[in-house]
C-alpha atoms as a PDB file:
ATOM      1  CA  UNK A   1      21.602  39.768 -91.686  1.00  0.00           C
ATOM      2  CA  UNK A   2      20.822  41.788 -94.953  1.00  0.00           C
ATOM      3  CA  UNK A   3      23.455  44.606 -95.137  1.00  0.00           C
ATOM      4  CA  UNK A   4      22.061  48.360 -96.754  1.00  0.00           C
ATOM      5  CA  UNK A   5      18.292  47.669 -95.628  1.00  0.00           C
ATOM      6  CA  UNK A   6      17.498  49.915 -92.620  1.00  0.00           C
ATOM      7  CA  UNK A   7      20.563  51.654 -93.007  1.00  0.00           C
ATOM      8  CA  UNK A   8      20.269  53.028 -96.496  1.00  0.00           C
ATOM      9  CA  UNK A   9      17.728  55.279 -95.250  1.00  0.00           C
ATOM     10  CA  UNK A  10      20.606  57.482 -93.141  1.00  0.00           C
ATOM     11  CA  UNK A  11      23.491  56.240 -95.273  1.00  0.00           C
ATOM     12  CA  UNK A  12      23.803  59.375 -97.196  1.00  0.00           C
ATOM     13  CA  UNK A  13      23.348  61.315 -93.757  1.00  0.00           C
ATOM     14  CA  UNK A  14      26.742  59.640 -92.232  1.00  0.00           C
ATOM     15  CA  UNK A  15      28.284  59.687 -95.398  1.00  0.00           C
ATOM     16  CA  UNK A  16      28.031  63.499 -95.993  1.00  0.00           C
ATOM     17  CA  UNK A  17      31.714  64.545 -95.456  1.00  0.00           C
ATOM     18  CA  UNK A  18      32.963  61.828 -97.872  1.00  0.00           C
ATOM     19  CA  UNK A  19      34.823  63.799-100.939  1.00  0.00           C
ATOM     20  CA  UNK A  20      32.923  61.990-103.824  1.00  0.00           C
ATOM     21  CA  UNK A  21      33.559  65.729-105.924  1.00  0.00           C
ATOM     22  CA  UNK A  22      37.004  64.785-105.414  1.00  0.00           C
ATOM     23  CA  UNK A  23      36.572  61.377-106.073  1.00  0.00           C
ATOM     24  CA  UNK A  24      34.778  61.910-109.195  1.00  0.00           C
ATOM     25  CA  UNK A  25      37.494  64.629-110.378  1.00  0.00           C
ATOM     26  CA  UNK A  26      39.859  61.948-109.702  1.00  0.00           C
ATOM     27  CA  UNK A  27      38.430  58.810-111.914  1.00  0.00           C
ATOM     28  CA  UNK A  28      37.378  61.490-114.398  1.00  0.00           C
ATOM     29  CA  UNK A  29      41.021  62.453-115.177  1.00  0.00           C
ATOM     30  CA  UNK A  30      42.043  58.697-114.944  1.00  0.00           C
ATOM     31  CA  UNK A  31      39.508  57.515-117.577  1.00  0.00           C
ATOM     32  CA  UNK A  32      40.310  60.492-120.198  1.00  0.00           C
ATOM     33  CA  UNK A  33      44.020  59.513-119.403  1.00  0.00           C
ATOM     34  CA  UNK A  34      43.553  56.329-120.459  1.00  0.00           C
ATOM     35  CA  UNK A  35      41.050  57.105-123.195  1.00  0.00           C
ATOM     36  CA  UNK A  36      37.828  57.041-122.289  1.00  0.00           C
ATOM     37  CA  UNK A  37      36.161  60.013-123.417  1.00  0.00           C
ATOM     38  CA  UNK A  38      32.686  61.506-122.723  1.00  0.00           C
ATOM     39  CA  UNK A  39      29.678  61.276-124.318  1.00  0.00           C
ATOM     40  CA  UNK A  40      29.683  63.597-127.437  1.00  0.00           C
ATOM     41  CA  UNK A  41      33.277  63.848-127.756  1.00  0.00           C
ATOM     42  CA  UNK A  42      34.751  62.458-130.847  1.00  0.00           C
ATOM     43  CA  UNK A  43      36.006  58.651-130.740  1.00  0.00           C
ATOM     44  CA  UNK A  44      40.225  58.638-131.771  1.00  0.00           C
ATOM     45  CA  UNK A  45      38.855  55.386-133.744  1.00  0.00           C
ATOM     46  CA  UNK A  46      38.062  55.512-137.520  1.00  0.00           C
ATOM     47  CA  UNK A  47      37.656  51.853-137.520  1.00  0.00           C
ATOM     48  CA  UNK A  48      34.595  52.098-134.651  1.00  0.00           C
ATOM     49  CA  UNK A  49      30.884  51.776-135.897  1.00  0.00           C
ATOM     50  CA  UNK A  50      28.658  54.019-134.676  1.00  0.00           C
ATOM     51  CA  UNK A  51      26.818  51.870-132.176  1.00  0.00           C
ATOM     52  CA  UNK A  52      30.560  50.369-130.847  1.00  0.00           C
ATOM     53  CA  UNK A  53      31.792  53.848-130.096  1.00  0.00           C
ATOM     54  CA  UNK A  54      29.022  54.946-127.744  1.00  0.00           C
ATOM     55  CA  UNK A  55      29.417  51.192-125.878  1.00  0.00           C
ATOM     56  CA  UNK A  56      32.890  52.634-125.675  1.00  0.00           C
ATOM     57  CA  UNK A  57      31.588  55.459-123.902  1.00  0.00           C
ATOM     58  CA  UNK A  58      29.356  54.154-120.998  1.00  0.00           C
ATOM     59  CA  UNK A  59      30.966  53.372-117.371  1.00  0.00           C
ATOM     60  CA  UNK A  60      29.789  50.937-115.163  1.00  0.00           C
ATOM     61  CA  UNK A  61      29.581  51.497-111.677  1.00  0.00           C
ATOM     62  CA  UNK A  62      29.633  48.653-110.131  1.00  0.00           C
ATOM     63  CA  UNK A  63      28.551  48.262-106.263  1.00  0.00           C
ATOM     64  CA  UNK A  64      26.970  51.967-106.899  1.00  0.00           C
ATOM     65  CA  UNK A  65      24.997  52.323-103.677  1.00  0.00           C
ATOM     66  CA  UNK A  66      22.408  55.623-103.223  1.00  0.00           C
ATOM     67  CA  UNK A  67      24.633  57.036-106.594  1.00  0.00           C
ATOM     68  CA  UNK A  68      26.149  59.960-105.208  1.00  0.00           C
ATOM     69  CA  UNK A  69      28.741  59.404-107.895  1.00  0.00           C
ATOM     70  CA  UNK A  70      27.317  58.202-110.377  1.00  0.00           C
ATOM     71  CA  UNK A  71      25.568  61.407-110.479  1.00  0.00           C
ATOM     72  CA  UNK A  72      28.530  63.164-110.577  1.00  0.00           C
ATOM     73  CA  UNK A  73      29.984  60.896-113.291  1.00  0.00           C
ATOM     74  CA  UNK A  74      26.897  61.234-115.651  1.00  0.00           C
ATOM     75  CA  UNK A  75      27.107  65.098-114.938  1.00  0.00           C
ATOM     76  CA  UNK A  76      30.976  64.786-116.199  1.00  0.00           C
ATOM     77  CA  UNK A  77      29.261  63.825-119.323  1.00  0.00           C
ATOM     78  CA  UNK A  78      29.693  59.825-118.962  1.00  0.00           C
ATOM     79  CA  UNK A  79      26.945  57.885-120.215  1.00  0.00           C
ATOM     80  CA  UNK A  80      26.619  55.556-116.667  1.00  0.00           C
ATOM     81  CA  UNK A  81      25.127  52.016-115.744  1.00  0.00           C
ATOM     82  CA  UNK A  82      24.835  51.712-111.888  1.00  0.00           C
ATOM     83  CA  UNK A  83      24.660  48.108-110.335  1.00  0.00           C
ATOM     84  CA  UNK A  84      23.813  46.982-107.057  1.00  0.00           C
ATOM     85  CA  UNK A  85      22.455  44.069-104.803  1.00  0.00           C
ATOM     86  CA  UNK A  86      20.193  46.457-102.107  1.00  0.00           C
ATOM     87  CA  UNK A  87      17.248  47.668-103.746  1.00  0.00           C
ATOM     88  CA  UNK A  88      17.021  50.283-100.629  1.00  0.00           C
ATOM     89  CA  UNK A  89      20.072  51.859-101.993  1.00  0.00           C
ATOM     90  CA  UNK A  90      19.407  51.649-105.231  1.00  0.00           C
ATOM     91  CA  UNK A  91      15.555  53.440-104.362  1.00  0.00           C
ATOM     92  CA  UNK A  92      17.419  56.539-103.126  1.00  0.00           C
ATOM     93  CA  UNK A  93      19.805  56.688-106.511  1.00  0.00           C
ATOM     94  CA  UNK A  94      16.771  56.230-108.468  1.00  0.00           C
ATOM     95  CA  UNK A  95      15.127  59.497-106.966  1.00  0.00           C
ATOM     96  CA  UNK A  96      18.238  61.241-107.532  1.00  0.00           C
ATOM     97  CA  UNK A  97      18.043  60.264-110.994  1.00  0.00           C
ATOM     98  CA  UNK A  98      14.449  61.525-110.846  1.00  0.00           C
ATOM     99  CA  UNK A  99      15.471  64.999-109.543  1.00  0.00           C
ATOM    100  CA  UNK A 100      18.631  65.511-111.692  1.00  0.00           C
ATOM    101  CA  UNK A 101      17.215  63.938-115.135  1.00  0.00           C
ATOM    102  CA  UNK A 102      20.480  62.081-115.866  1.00  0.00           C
ATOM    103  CA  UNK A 103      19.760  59.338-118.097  1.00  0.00           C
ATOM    104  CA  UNK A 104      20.844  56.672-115.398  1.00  0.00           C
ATOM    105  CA  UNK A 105      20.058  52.845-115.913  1.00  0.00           C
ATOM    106  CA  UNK A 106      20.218  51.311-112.188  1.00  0.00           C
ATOM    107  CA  UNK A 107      20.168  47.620-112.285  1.00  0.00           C
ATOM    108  CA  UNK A 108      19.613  45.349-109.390  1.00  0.00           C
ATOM    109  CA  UNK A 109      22.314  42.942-109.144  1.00  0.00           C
ATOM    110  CA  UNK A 110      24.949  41.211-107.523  1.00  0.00           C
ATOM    111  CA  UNK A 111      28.062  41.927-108.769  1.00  0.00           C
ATOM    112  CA  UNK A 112      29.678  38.371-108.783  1.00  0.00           C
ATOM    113  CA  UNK A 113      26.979  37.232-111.604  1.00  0.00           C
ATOM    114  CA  UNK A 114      26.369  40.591-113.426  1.00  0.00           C
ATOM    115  CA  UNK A 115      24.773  40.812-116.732  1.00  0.00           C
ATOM    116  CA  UNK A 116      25.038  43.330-119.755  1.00  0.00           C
ATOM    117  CA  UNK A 117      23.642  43.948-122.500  1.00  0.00           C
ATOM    118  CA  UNK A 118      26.627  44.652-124.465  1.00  0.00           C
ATOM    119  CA  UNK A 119      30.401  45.907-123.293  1.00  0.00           C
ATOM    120  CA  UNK A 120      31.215  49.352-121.822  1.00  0.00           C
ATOM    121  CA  UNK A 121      34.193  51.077-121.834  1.00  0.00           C
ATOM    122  CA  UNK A 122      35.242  51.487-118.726  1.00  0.00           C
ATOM    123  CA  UNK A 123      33.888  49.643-115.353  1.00  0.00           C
ATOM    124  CA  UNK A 124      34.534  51.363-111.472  1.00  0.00           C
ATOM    125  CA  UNK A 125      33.934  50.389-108.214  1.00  0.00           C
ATOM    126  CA  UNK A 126      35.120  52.602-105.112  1.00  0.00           C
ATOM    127  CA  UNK A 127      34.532  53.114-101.478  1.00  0.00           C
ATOM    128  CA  UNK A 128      35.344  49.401-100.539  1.00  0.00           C
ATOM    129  CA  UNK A 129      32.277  47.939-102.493  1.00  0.00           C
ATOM    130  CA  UNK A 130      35.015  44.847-103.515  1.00  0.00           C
ATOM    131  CA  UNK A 131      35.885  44.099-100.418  1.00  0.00           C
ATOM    132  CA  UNK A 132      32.218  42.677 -99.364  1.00  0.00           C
ATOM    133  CA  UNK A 133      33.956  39.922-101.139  1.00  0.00           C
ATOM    134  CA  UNK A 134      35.046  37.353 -98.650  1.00  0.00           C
ATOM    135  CA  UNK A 135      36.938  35.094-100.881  1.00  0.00           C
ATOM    136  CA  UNK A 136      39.115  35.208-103.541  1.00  0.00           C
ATOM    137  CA  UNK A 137      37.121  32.921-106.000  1.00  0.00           C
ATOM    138  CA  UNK A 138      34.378  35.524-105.419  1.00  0.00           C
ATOM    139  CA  UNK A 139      36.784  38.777-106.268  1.00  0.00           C
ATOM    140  CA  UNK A 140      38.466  36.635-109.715  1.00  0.00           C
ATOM    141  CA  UNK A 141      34.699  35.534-110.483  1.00  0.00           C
ATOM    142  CA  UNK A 142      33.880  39.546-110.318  1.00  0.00           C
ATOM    143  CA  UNK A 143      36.823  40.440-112.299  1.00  0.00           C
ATOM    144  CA  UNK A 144      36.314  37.665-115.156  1.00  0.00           C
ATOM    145  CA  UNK A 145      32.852  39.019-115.750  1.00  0.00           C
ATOM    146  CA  UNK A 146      34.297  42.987-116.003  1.00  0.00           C
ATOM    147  CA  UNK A 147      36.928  41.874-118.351  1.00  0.00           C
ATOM    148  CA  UNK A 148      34.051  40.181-120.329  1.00  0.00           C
ATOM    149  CA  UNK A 149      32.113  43.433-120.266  1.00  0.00           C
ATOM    150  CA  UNK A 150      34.404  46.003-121.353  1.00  0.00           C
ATOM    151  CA  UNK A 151      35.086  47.427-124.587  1.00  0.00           C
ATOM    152  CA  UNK A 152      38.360  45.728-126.105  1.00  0.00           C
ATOM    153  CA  UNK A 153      41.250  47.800-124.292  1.00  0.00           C
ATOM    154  CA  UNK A 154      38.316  49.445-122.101  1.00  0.00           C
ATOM    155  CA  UNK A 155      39.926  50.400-118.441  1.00  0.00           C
ATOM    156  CA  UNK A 156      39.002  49.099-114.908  1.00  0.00           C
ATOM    157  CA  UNK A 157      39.326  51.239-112.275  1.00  0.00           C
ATOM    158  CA  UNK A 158      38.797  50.036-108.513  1.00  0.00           C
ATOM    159  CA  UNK A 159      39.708  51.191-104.657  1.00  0.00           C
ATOM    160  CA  UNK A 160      39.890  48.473-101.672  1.00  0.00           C
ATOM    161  CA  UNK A 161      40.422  48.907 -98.283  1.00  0.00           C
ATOM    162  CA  UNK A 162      43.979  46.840 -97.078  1.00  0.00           C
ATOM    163  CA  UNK A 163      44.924  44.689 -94.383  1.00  0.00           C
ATOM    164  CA  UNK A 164      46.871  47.252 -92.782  1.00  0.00           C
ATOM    165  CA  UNK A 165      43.675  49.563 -92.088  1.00  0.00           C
ATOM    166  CA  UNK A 166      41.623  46.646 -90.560  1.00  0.00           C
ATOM    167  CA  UNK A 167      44.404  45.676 -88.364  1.00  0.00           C
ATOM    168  CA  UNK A 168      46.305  48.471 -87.252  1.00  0.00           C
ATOM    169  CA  UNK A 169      43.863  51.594 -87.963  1.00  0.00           C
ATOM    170  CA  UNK A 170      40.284  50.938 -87.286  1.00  0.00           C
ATOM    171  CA  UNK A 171      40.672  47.094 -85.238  1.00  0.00           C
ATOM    172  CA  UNK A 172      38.806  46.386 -82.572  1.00  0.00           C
ATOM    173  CA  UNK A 173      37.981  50.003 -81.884  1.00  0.00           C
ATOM    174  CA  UNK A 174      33.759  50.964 -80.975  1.00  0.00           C
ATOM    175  CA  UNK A 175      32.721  54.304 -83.337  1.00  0.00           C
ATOM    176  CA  UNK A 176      29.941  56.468 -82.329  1.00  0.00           C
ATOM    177  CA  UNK A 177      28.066  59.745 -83.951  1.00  0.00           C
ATOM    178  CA  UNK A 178      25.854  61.503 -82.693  1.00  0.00           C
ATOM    179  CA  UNK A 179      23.446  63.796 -85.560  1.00  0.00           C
ATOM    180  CA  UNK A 180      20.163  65.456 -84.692  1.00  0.00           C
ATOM    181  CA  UNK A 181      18.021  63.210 -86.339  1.00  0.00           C
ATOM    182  CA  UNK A 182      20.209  60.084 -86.305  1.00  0.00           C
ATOM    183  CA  UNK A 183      22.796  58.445 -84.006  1.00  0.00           C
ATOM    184  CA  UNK A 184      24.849  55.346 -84.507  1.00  0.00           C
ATOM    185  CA  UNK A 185      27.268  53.179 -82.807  1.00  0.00           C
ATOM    186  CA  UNK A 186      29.631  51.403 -84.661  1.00  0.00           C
ATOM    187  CA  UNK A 187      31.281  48.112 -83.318  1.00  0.00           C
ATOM    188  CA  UNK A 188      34.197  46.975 -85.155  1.00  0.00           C
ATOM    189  CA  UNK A 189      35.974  43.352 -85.159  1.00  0.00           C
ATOM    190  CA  UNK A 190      39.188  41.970 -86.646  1.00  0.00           C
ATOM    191  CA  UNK A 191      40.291  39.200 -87.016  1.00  0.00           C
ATOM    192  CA  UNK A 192      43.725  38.403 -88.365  1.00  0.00           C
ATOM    193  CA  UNK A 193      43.203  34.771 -88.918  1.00  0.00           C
ATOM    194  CA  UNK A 194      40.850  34.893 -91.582  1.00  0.00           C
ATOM    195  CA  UNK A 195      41.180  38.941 -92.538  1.00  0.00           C
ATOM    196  CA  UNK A 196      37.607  39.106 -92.333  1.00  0.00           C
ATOM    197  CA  UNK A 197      36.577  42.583 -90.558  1.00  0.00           C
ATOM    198  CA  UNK A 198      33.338  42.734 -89.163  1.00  0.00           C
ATOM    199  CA  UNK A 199      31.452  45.631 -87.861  1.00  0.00           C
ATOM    200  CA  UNK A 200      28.169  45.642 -86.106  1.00  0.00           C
ATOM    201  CA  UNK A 201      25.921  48.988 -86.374  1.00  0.00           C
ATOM    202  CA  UNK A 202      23.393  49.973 -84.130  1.00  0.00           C
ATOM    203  CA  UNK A 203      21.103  52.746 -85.426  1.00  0.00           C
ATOM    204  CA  UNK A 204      18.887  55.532 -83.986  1.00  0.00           C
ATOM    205  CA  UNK A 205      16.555  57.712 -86.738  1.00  0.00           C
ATOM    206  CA  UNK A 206      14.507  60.097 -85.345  1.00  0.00           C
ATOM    207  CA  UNK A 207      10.784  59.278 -86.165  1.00  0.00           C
ATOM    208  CA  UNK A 208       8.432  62.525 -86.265  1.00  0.00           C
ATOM    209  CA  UNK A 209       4.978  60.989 -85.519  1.00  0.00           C
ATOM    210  CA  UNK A 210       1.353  61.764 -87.113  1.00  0.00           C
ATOM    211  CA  UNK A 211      -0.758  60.852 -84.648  1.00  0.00           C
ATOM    212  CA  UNK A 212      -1.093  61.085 -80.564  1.00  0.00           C
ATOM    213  CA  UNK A 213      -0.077  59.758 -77.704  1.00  0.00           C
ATOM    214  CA  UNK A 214      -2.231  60.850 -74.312  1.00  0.00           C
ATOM    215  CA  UNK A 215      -2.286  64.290 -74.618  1.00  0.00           C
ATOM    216  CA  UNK A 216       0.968  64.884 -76.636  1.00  0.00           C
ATOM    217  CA  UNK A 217       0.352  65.742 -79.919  1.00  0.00           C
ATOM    218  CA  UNK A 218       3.041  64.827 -82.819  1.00  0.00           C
ATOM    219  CA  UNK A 219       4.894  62.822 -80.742  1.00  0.00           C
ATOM    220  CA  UNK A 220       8.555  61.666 -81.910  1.00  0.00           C
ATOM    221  CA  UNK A 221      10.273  58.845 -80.762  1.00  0.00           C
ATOM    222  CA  UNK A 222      13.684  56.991 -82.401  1.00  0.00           C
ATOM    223  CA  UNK A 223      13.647  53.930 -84.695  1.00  0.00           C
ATOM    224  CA  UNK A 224      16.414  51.337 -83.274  1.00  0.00           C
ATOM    225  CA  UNK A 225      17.562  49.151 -85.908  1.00  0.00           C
ATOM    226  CA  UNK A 226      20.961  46.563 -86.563  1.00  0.00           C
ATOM    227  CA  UNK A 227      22.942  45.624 -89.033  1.00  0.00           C
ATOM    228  CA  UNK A 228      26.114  43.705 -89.416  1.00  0.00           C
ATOM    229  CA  UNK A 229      28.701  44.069 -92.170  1.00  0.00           C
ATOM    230  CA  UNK A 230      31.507  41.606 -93.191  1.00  0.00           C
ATOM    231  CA  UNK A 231      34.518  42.534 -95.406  1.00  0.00           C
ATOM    232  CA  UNK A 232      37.780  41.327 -95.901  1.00  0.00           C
ATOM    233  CA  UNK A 233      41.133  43.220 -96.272  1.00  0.00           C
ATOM    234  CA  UNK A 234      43.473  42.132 -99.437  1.00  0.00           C
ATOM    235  CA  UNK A 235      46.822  42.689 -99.892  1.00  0.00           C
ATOM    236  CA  UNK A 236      47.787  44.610-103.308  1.00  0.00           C
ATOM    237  CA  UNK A 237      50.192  41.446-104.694  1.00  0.00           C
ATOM    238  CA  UNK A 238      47.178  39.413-104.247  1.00  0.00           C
ATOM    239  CA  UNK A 239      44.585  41.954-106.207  1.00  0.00           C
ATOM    240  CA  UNK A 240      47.000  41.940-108.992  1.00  0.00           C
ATOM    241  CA  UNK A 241      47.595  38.822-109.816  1.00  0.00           C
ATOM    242  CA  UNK A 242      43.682  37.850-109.426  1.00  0.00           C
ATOM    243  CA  UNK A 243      43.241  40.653-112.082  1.00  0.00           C
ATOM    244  CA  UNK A 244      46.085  39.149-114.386  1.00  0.00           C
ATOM    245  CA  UNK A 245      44.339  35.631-113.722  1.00  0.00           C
ATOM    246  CA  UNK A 246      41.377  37.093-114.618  1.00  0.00           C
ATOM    247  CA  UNK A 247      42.299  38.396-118.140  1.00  0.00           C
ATOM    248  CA  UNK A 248      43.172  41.923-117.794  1.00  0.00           C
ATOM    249  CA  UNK A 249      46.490  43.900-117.704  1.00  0.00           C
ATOM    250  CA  UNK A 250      47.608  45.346-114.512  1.00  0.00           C
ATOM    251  CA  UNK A 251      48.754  48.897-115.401  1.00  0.00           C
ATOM    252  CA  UNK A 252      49.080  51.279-112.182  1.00  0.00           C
ATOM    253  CA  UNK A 253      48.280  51.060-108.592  1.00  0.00           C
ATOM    254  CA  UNK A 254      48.434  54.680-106.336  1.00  0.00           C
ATOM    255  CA  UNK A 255      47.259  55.531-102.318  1.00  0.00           C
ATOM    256  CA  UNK A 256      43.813  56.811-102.724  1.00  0.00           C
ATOM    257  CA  UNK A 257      44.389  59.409-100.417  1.00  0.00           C
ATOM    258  CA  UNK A 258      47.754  60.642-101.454  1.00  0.00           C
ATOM    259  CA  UNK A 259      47.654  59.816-105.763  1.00  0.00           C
ATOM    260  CA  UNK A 260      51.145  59.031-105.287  1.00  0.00           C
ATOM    261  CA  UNK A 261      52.815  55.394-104.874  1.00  0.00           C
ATOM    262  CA  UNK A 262      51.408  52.642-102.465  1.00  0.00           C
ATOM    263  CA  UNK A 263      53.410  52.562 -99.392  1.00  0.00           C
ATOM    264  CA  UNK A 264      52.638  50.116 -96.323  1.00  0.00           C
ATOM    265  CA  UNK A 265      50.957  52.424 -94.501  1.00  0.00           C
ATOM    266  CA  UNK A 266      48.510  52.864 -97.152  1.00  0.00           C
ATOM    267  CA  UNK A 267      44.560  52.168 -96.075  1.00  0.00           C
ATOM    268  CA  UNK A 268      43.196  52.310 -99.436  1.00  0.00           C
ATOM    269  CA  UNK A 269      44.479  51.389-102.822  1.00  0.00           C
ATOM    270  CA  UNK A 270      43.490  52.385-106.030  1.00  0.00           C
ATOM    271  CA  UNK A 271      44.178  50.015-108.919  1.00  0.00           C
ATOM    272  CA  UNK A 272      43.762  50.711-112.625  1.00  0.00           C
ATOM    273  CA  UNK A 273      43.584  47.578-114.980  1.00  0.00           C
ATOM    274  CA  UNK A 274      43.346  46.921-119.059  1.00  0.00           C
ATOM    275  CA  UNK A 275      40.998  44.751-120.844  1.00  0.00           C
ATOM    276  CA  UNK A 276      43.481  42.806-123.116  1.00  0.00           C
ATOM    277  CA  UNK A 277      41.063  39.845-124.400  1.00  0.00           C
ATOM    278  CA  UNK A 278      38.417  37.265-123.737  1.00  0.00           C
ATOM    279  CA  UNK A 279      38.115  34.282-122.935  1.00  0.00           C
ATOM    280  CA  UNK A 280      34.819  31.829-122.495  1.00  0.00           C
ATOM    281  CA  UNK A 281      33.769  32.729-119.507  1.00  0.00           C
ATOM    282  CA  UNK A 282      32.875  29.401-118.148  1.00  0.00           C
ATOM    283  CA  UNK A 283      36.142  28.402-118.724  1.00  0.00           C
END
């Protein structure tokens, strides 16, 4: 079943007390630590045309969703690129972009065959978007094609949710929410075998009719819809050495909720990698 259809229209809605201001304060100190500057801030290159500097500006967001932050990103100053494969989602980031005026490009694609125009200078992808990748060839296909995109020493910054939080914290556990205008239930399913977590959704929007039914008028009723959502936990060793296969330097990994060193308890991971040369990328 197509994942971020239905539920793209209440995404934001269930999504509301995720910390994408902190997020966004976070990856914003990361990419001026490792040299990525704004837009309008002088390149530390003498050697960089013109048109290669501001390439060395833009970030890619890759798996970008409704764009809360890549909103936030572009109001940091960053020039931005958001890319995803659900046009619903990408509908809701494009009327953000309409309301804020942030010079946004939104493409439609899927991230394992991405195409640019030219390189960037730094690429991100957060809240679990990598680990809708169920195997490993598709993950080390995704990473070839960043490394191909960015700038030459341009940074790669990405989160993914480990095998320790789909088996021990969130397993075979049922979630449900209840919100005025929306309700969900969220069925979850692990299994250790394969790693592959799977999570059904059942959701309830609250309709608020035109028209009449009998002698009600304005009725309301709730829209029940599905969906069902794969993803697949990876271990940390195995990330970087599928980013070191893929070209780039591994330079830091950290515990996305603490910033401080990855312990086994950790349930997501960020990991910060280094362009450091191309090669044909059909090779």
């Amino acid at each position: 079943m197509e994942t971020y259809a239905d539920f793209a229209s209440v995404y934001d809605t269930f999504m509301d007390d995720t910390p994408y201001e902190e997020w966004a304060e976070y990856i914003v100190g990361l990419l001026k630590k490792y040299g990525i500057a704004e837009a309008g801030i002088p390149s530390d290159s003498t050697e960089e045309t013109e048109g290669l500097a501001a390439e060395r500006r833009i970030v890619l967001d890759l798996g970008c969703g409704t764009g809360t932050l890549t909103q936030l990103l572009a109001e940091a100053g960053y020039d931005m690129i958001g890319i995803d494969n659900s046009q619903e989602m990408l509908n809701i980031a494009l009327a953000k972009r309409e309301r804020s005026g942030k010079d946004i490009l939104y493409l439609l694609q899927d991230m394992r065959e991405f195409e640019l125009y030219g390189t960037v200078g730094a690429v991100i992808s957060v809240c679990d978007s990598l680990n809708y990748l169920l195997e490993e060839e598709e993950l080390y296909r995704t990473f070839r094609l960043v490394n191909n995109y960015l700038y030459p020493g341009g940074i790669f910054i990405f989160d993914f949710n480990t095998t320790y939080k789909y088996e021990t914290v969130i397993g075979d556990v049922t979630i449900a929410e209840n919100r005025e205008d929306c309700s969900f239930i969220w069925e979850n399913y692990y299994d250790s075998e394969s790693g592959i977590n799977e999570y059904d959704l059942t959701v309830f929007v609250r309709i608020k009719g035109q028209g009449s039914v009998g002698n009600k008028e304005n009725n309301e009723y709730f829209h029940r819809f599905t969906e069902t959502h794969y993803q697949r936990g990876y271990s940390l060793s195995r990330m970087c050495e599928l980013v070191e296969k893929a070209g780039m330097q591994f330079i830091a990994a950290v515990d996305a909720d603490t910033h401080g060193d990855v312990r086994e308890e950790s349930e997501r991971i960020y990991v910060i990698a280094r362009e450091c040369g191309k090669e044909p990328i059909n090779g």
